[in-house]
C-alpha atoms as a PDB file:
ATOM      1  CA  UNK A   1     -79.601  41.598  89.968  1.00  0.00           C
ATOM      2  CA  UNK A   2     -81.194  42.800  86.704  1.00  0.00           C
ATOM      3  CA  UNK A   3     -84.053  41.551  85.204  1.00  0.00           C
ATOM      4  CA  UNK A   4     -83.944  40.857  81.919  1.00  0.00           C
ATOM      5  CA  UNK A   5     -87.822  39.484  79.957  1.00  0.00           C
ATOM      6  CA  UNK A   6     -87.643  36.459  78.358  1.00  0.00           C
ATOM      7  CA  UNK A   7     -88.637  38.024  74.874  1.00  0.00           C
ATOM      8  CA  UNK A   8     -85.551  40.628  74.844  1.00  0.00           C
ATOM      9  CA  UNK A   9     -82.917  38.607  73.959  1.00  0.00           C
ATOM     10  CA  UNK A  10     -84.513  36.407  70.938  1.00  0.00           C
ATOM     11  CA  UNK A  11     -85.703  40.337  69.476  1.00  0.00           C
ATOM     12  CA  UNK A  12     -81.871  41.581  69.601  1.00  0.00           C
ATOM     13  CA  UNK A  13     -80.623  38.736  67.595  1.00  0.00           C
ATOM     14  CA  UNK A  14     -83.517  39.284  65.589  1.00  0.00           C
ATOM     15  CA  UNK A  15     -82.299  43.105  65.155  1.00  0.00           C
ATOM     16  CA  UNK A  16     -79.013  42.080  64.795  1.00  0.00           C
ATOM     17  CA  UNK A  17     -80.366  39.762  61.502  1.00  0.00           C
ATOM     18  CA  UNK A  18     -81.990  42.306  60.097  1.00  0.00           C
ATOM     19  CA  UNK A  19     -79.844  44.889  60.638  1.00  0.00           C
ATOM     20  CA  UNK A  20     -77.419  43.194  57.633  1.00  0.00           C
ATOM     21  CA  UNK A  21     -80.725  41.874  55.660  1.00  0.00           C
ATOM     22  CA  UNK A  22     -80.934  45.609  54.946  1.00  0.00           C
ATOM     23  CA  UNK A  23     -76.919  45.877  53.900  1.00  0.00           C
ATOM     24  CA  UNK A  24     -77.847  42.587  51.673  1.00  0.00           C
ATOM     25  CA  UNK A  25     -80.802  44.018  50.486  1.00  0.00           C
ATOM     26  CA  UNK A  26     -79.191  47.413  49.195  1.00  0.00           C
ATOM     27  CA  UNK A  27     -76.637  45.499  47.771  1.00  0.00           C
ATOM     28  CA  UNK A  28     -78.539  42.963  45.765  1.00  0.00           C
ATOM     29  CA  UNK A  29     -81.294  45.647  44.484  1.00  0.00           C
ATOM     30  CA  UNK A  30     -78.499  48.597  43.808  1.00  0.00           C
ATOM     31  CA  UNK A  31     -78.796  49.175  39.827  1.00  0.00           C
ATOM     32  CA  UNK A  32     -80.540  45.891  39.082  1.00  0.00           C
ATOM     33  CA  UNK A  33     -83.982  44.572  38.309  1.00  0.00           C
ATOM     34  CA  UNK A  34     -86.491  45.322  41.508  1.00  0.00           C
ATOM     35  CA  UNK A  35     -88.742  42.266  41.192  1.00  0.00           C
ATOM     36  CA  UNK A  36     -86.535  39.634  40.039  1.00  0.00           C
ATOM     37  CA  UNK A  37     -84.213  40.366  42.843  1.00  0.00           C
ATOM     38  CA  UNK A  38     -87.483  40.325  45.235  1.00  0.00           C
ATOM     39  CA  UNK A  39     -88.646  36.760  44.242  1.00  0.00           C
ATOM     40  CA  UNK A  40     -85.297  34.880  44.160  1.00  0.00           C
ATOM     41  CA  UNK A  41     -84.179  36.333  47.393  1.00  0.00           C
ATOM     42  CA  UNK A  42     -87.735  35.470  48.964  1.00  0.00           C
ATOM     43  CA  UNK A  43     -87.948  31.738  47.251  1.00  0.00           C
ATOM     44  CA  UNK A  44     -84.183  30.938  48.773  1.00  0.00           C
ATOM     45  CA  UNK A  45     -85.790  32.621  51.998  1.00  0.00           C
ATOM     46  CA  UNK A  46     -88.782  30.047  52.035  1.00  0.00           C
ATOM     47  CA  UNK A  47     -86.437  27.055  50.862  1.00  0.00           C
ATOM     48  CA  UNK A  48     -84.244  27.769  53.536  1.00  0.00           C
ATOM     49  CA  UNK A  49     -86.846  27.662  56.436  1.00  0.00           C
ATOM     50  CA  UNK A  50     -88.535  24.170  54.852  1.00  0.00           C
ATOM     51  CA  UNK A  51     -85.331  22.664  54.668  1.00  0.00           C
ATOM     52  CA  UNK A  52     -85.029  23.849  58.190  1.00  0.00           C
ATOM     53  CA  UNK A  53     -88.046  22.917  59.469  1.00  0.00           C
ATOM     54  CA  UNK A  54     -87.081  19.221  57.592  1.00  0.00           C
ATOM     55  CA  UNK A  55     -83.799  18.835  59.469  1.00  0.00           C
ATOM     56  CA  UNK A  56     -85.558  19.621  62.563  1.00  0.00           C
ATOM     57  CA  UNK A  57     -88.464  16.998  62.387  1.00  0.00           C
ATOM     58  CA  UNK A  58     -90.820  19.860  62.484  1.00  0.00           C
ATOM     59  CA  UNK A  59     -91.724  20.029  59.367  1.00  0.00           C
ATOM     60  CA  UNK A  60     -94.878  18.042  59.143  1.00  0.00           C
ATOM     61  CA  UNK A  61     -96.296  19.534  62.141  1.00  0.00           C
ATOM     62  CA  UNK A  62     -95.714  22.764  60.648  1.00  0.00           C
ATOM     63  CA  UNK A  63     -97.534  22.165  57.384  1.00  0.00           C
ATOM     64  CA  UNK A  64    -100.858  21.550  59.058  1.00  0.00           C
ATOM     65  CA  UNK A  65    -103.129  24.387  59.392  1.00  0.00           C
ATOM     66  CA  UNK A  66    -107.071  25.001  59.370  1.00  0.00           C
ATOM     67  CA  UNK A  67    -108.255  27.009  56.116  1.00  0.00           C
ATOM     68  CA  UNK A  68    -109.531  29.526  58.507  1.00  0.00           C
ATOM     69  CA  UNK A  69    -105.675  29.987  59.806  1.00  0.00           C
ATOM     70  CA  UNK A  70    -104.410  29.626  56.020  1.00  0.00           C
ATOM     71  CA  UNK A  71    -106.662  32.721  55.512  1.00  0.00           C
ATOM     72  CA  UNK A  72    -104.958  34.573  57.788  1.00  0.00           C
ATOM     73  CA  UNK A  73    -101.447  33.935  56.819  1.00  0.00           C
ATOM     74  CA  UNK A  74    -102.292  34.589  53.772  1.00  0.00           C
ATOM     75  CA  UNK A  75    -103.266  38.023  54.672  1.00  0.00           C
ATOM     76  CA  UNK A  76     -99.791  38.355  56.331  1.00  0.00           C
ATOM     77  CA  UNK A  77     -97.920  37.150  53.574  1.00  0.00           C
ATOM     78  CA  UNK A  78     -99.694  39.473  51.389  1.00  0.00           C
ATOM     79  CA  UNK A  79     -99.090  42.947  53.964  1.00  0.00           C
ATOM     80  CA  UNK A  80     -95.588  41.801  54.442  1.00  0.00           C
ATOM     81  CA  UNK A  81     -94.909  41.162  50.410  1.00  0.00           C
ATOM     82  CA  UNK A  82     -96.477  44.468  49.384  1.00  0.00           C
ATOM     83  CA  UNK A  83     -94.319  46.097  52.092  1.00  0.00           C
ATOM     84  CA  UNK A  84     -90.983  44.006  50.890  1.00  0.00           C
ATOM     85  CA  UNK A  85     -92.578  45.620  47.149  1.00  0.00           C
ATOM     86  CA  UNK A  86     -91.970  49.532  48.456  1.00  0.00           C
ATOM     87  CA  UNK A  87     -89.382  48.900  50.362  1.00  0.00           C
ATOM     88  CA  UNK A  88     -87.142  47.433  47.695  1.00  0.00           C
ATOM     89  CA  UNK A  89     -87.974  49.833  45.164  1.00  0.00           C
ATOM     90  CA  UNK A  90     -87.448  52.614  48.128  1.00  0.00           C
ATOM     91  CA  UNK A  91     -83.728  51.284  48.445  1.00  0.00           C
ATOM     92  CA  UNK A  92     -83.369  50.861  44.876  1.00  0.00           C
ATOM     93  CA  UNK A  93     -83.685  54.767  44.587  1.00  0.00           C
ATOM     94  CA  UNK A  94     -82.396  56.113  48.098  1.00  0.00           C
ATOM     95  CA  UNK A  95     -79.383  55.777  49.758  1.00  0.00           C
ATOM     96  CA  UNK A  96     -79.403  53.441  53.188  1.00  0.00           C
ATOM     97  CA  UNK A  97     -78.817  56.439  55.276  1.00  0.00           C
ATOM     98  CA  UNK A  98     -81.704  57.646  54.386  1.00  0.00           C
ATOM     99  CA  UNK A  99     -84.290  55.089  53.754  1.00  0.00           C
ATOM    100  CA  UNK A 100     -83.261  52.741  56.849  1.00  0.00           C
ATOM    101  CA  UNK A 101     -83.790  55.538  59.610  1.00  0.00           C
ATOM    102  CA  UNK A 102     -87.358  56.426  57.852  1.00  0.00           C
ATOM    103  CA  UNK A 103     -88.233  52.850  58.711  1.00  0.00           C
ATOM    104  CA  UNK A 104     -87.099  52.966  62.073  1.00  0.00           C
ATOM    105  CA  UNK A 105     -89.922  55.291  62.728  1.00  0.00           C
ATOM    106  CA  UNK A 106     -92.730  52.423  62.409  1.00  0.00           C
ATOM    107  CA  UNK A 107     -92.745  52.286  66.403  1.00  0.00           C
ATOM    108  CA  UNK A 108     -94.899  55.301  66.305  1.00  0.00           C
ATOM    109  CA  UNK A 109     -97.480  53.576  63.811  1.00  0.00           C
ATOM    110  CA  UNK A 110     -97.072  50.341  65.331  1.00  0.00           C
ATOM    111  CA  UNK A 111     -97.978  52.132  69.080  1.00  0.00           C
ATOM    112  CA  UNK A 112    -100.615  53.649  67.607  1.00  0.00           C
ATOM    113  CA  UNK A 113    -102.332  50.888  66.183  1.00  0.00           C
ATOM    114  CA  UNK A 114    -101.507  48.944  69.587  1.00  0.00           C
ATOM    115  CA  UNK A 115    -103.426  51.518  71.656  1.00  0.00           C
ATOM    116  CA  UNK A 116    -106.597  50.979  69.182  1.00  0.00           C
ATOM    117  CA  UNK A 117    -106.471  47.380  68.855  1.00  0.00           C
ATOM    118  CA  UNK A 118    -104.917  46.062  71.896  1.00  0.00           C
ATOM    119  CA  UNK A 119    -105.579  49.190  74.439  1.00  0.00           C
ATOM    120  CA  UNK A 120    -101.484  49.501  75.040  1.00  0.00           C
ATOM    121  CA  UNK A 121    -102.057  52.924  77.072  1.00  0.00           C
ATOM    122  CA  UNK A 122     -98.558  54.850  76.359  1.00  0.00           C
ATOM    123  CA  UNK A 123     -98.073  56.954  79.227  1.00  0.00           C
ATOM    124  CA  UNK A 124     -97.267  60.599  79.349  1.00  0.00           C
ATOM    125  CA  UNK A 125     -93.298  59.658  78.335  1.00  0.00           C
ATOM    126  CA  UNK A 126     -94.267  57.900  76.137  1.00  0.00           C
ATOM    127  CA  UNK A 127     -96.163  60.681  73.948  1.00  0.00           C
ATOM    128  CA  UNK A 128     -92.579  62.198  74.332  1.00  0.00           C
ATOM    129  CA  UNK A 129     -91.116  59.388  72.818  1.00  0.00           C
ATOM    130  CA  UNK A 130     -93.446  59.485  69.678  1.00  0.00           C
ATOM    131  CA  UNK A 131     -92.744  63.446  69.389  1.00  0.00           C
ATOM    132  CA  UNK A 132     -89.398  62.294  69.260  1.00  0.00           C
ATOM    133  CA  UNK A 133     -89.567  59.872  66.572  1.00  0.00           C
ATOM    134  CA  UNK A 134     -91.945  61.979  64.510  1.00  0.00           C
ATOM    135  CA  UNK A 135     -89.248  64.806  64.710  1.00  0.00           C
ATOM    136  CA  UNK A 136     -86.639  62.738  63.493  1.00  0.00           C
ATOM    137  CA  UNK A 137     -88.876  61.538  60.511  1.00  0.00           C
ATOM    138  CA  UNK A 138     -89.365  64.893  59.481  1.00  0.00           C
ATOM    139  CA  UNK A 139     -85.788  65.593  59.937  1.00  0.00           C
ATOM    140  CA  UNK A 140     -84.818  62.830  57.211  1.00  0.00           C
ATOM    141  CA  UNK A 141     -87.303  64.214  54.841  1.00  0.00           C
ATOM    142  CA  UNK A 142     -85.909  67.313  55.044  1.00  0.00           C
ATOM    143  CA  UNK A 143     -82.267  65.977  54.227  1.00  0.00           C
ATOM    144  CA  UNK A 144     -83.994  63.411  51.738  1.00  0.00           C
ATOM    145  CA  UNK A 145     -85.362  67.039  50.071  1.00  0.00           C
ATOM    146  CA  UNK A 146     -81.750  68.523  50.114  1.00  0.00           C
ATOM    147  CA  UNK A 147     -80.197  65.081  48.413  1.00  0.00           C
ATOM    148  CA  UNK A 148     -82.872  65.396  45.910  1.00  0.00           C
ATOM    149  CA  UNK A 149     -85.347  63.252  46.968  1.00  0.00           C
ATOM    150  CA  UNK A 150     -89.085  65.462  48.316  1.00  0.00           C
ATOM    151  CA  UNK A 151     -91.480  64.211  50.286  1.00  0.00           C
ATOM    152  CA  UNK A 152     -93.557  62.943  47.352  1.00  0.00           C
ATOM    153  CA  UNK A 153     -91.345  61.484  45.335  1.00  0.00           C
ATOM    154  CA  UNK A 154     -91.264  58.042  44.023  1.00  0.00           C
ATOM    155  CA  UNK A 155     -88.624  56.529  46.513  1.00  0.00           C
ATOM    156  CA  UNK A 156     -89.808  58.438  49.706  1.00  0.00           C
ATOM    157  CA  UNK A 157     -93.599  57.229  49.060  1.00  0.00           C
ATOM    158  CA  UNK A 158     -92.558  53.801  49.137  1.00  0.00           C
ATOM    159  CA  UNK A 159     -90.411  53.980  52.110  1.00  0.00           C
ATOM    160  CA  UNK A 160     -93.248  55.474  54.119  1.00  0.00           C
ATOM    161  CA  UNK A 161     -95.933  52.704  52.553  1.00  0.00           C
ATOM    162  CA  UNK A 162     -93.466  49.949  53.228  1.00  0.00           C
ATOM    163  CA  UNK A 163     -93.177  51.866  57.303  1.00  0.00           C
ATOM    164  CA  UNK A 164     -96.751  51.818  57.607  1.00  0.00           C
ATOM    165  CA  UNK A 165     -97.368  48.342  56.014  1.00  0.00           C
ATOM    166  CA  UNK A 166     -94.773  46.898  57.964  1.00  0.00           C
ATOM    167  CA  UNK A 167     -96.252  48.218  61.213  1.00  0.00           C
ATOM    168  CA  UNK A 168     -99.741  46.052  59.857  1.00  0.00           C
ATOM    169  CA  UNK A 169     -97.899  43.116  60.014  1.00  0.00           C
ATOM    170  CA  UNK A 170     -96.307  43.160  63.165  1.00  0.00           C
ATOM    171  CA  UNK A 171     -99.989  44.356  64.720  1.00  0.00           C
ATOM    172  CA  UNK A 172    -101.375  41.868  62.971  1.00  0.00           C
ATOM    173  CA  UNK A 173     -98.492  38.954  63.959  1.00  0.00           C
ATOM    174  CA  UNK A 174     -99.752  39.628  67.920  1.00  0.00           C
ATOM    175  CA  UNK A 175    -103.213  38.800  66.656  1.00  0.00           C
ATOM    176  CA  UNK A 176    -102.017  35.432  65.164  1.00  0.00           C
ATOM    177  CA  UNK A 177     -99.579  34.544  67.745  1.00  0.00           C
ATOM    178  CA  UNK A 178    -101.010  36.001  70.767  1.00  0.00           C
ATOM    179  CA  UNK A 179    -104.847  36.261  69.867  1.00  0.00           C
ATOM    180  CA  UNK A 180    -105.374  32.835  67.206  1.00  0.00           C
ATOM    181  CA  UNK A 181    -102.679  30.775  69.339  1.00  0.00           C
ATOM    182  CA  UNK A 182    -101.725  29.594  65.932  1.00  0.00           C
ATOM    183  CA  UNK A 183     -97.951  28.277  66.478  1.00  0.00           C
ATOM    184  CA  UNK A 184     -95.348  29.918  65.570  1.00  0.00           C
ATOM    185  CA  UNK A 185     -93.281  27.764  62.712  1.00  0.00           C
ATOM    186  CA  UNK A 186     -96.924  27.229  61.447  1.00  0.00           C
ATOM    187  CA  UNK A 187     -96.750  30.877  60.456  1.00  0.00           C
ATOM    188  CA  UNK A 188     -93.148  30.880  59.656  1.00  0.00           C
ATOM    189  CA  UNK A 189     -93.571  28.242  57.291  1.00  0.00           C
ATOM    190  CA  UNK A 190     -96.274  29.600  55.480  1.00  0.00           C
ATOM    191  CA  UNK A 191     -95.557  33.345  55.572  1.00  0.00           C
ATOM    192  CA  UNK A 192     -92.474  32.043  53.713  1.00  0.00           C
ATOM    193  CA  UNK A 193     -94.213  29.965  50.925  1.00  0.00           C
ATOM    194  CA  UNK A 194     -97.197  32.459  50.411  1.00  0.00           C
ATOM    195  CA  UNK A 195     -94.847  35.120  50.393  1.00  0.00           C
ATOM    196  CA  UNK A 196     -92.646  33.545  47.559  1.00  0.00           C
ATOM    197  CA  UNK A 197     -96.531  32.683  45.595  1.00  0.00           C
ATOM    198  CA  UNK A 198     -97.501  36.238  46.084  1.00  0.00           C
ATOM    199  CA  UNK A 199     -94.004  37.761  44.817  1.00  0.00           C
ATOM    200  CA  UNK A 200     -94.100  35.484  42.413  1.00  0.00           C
ATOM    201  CA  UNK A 201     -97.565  36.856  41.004  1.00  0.00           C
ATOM    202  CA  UNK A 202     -96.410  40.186  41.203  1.00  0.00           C
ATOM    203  CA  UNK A 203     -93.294  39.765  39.442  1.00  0.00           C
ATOM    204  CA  UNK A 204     -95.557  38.866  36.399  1.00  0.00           C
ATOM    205  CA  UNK A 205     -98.654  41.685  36.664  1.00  0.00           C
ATOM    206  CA  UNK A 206     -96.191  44.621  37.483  1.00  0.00           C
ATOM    207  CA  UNK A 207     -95.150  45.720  33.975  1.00  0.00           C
ATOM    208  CA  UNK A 208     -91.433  46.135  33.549  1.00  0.00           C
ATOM    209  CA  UNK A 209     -90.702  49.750  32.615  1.00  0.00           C
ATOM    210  CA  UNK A 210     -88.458  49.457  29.498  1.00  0.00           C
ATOM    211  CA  UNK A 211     -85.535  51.961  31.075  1.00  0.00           C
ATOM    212  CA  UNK A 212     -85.479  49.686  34.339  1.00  0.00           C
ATOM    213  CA  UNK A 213     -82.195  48.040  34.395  1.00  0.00           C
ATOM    214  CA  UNK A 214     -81.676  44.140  33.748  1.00  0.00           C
ATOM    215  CA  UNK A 215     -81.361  41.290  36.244  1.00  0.00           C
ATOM    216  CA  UNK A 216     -77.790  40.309  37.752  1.00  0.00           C
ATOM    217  CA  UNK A 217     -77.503  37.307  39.957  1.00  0.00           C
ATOM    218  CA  UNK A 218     -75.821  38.706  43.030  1.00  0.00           C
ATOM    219  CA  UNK A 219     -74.702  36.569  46.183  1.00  0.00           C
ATOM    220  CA  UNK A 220     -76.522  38.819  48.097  1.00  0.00           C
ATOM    221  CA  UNK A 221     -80.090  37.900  46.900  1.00  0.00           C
ATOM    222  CA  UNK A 222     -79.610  34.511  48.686  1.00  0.00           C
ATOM    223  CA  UNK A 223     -78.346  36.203  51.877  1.00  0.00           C
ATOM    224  CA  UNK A 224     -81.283  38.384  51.950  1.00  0.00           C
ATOM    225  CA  UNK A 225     -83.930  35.916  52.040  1.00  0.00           C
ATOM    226  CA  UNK A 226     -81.676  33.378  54.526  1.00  0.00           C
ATOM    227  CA  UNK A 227     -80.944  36.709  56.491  1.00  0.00           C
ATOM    228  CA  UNK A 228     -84.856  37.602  57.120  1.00  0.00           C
ATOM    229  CA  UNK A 229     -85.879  34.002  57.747  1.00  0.00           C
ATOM    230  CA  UNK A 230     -83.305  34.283  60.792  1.00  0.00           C
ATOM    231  CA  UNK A 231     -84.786  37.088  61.793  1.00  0.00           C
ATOM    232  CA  UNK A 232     -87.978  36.180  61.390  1.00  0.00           C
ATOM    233  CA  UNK A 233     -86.972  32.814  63.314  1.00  0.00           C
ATOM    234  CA  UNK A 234     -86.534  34.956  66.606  1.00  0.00           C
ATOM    235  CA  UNK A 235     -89.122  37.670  66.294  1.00  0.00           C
ATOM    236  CA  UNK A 236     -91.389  35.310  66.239  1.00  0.00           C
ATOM    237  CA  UNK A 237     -90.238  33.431  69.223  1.00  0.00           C
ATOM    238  CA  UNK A 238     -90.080  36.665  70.752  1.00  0.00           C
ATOM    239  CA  UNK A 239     -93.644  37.452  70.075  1.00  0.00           C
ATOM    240  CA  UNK A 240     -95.398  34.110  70.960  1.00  0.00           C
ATOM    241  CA  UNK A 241     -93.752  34.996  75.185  1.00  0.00           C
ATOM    242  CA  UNK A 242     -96.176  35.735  77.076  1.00  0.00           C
ATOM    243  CA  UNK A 243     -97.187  38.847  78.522  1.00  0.00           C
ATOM    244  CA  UNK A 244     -95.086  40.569  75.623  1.00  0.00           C
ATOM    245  CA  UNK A 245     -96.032  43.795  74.792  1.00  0.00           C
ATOM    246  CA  UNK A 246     -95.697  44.306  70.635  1.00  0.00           C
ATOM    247  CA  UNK A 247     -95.087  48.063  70.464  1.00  0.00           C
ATOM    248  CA  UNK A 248     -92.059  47.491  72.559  1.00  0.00           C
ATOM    249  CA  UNK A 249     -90.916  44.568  70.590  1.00  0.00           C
ATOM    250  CA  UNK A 250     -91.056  46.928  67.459  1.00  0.00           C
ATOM    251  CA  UNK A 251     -88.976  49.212  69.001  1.00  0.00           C
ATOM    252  CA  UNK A 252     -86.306  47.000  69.936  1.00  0.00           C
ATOM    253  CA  UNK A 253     -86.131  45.505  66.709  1.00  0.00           C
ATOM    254  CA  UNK A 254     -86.186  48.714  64.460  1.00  0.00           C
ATOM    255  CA  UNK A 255     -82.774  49.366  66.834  1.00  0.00           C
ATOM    256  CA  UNK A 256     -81.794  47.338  63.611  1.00  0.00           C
ATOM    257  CA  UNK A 257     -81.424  50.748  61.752  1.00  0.00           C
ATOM    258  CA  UNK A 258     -78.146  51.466  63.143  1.00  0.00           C
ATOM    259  CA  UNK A 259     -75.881  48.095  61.573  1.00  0.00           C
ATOM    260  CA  UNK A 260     -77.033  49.938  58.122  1.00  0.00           C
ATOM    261  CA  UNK A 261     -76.230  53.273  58.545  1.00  0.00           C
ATOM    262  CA  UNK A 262     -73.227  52.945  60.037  1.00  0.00           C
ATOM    263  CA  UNK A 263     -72.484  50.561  57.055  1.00  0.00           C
ATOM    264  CA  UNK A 264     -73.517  52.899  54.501  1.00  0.00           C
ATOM    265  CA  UNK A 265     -71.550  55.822  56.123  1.00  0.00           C
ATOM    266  CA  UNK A 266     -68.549  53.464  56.789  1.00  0.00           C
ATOM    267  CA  UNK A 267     -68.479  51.841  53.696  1.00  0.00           C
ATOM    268  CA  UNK A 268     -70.621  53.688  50.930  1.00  0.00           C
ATOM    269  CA  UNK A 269     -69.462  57.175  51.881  1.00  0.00           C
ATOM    270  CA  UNK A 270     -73.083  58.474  51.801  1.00  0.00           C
ATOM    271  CA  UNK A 271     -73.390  62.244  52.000  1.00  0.00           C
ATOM    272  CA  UNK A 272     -75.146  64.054  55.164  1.00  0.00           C
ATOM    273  CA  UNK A 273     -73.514  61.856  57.613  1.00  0.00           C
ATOM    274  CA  UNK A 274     -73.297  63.904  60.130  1.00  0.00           C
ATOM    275  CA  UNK A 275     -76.634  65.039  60.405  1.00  0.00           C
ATOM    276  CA  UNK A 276     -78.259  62.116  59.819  1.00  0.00           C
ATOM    277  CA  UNK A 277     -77.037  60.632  62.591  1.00  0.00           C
ATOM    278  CA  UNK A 278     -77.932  63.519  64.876  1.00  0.00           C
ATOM    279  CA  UNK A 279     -81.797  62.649  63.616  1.00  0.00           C
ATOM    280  CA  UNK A 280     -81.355  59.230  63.870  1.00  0.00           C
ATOM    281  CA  UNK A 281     -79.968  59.351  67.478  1.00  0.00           C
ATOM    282  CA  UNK A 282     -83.416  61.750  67.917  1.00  0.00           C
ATOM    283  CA  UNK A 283     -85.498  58.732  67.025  1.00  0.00           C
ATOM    284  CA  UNK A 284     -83.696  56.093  68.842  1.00  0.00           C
ATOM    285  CA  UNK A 285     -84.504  58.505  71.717  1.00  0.00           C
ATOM    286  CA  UNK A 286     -87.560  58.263  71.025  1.00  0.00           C
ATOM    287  CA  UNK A 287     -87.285  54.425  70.811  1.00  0.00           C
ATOM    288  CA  UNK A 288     -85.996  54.284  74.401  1.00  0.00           C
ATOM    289  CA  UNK A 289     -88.895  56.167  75.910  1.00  0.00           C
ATOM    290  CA  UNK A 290     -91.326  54.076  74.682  1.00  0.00           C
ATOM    291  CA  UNK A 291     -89.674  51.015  75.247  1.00  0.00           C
ATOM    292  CA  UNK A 292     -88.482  51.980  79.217  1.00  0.00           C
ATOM    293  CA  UNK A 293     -91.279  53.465  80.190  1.00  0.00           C
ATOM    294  CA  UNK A 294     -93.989  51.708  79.684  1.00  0.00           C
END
């Protein structure tokens, strides 16, 4: 009989989730307005989630917080935005096949800041598993260089601050979860709403760059934001199990990366195909070592 921890299913349906939040968010942010398309899709993300929380009779339960635990979301909502900020105007510039593999590498960052923060010892397999993953990253930079796109340009800084940022968060959501105890659609509910305040705000400081193009309502901006709350709706749960271990978790979910690419090659006939999936297939490797041998 096969064993399987309570915390893997809930984190595959979460992959699965965000696995077409990234096809939705391509599609909405593809030659139109980054910011704009940001806020509306988070808003109908934090509508959707109150409305759910009403429906369910959790909803009053779930507003109440202590300002020391506000604080802290706060904190999340602010990581996660900033990370939502480079990765949309990452996908707004690269193709899929490029940018979603890049962010399947925030297992490695995510171990590492396990290891320092919540001693998670990777064993010697492990460190194989990272090499792995590292490799592939460099891989996609190289093919990023070849489609026009170097390591320091615009598009491939973002993607790497929204890999690393993301990585914060989901540290950080073990510390809130696992560490504060503070329940989990407490922090659903208000990640959502501080998230849609602090996108908000930075729709109105970033300047709008007078060549960027204008804002088009797209279906897709919706489906974003509903798409991520679902996901969000079983990481979470998948988090708050006990005995859980959060670099795993990460790497399960980032398994996310293939719903896009095969999209994007299927469907958007991006260029590289071929070898990009020989790199990505090196990183979900990678993935796999850390996450079975533990």
């Amino acid at each position: 009989m096969v064993f399987v921890a309570p915390f893997v299913v809930p984190i595959l349906l979460s992959a699965v989730a965000l696995g077409f939040y990234d096809i939705s968010k391509k599609s909405s942010v593809n030659g139109n307005a980054v910011m704009p398309t940001l806020f509306l899709s988070t808003l109908s993300g934090a509508v959707c989630f109150t409305l759910l929380a009403y429906c369910n009779g959790t909803l009053k339960d779930a507003v109440f917080c202590t300002g020391t635990e506000y604080f802290l979301l706060w904190i999340k909502a602010i990581l996660v935005g900033t990370s939502w900020i480079c990765s949309y105007y990452a996908l707004h510039e690269l193709p899929i096949t490029l940018a979603a593999p890049i962010r399947a590498s925030s297992p490695v960052w995510t171990l590492i800041g396990a290891m320092i923060l919540y001693h998670e010892c990777p064993t010697s397999i492990q460190f194989i598993g990272m090499a792995l993953i590292l490799g592939g990253y460099v891989f996609f930079t190289i093919f990023g260089k070849k489609e026009g796109f170097k390591p320091t340009s615009f598009g491939m800084v973002m993607i790497l601050l929204a890999t690393v940022l993301g990585s914060c968060s989901t540290l950080f959501d073990k510390y809130l979860l696992g560490v504060r105890m503070i329940p989990r659609d407490v922090v659903q509910l208000h990640f959502c709403i501080n998230s849609a305040i602090y996108t908000m705000i930075a729709m109105f400081v970033l300047k709008r760059r007078t060549d960027a193009p204008k804002f088009n309502w797209r279906w897709s901006i919706p489906a974003t934001g509903i798409l991520v709350v679902l996901s969000d709706f079983f990481y979470f749960r998948a988090v708050s199990t006990p005995d859980a271990s959060i670099a795993v978790l990460a790497i399960l979910r980032r398994c996310n990366v293939l719903i896009p690419f095969l999209y994007g090659c299927c469907f958007w006939h991006e260029v590289n195909r071929s070898k990009k999936l020989v790199a990505l297939i090196v990183i979900l490797a990678g993935a796999a070592l850390l996450a079975l041998f533990q």
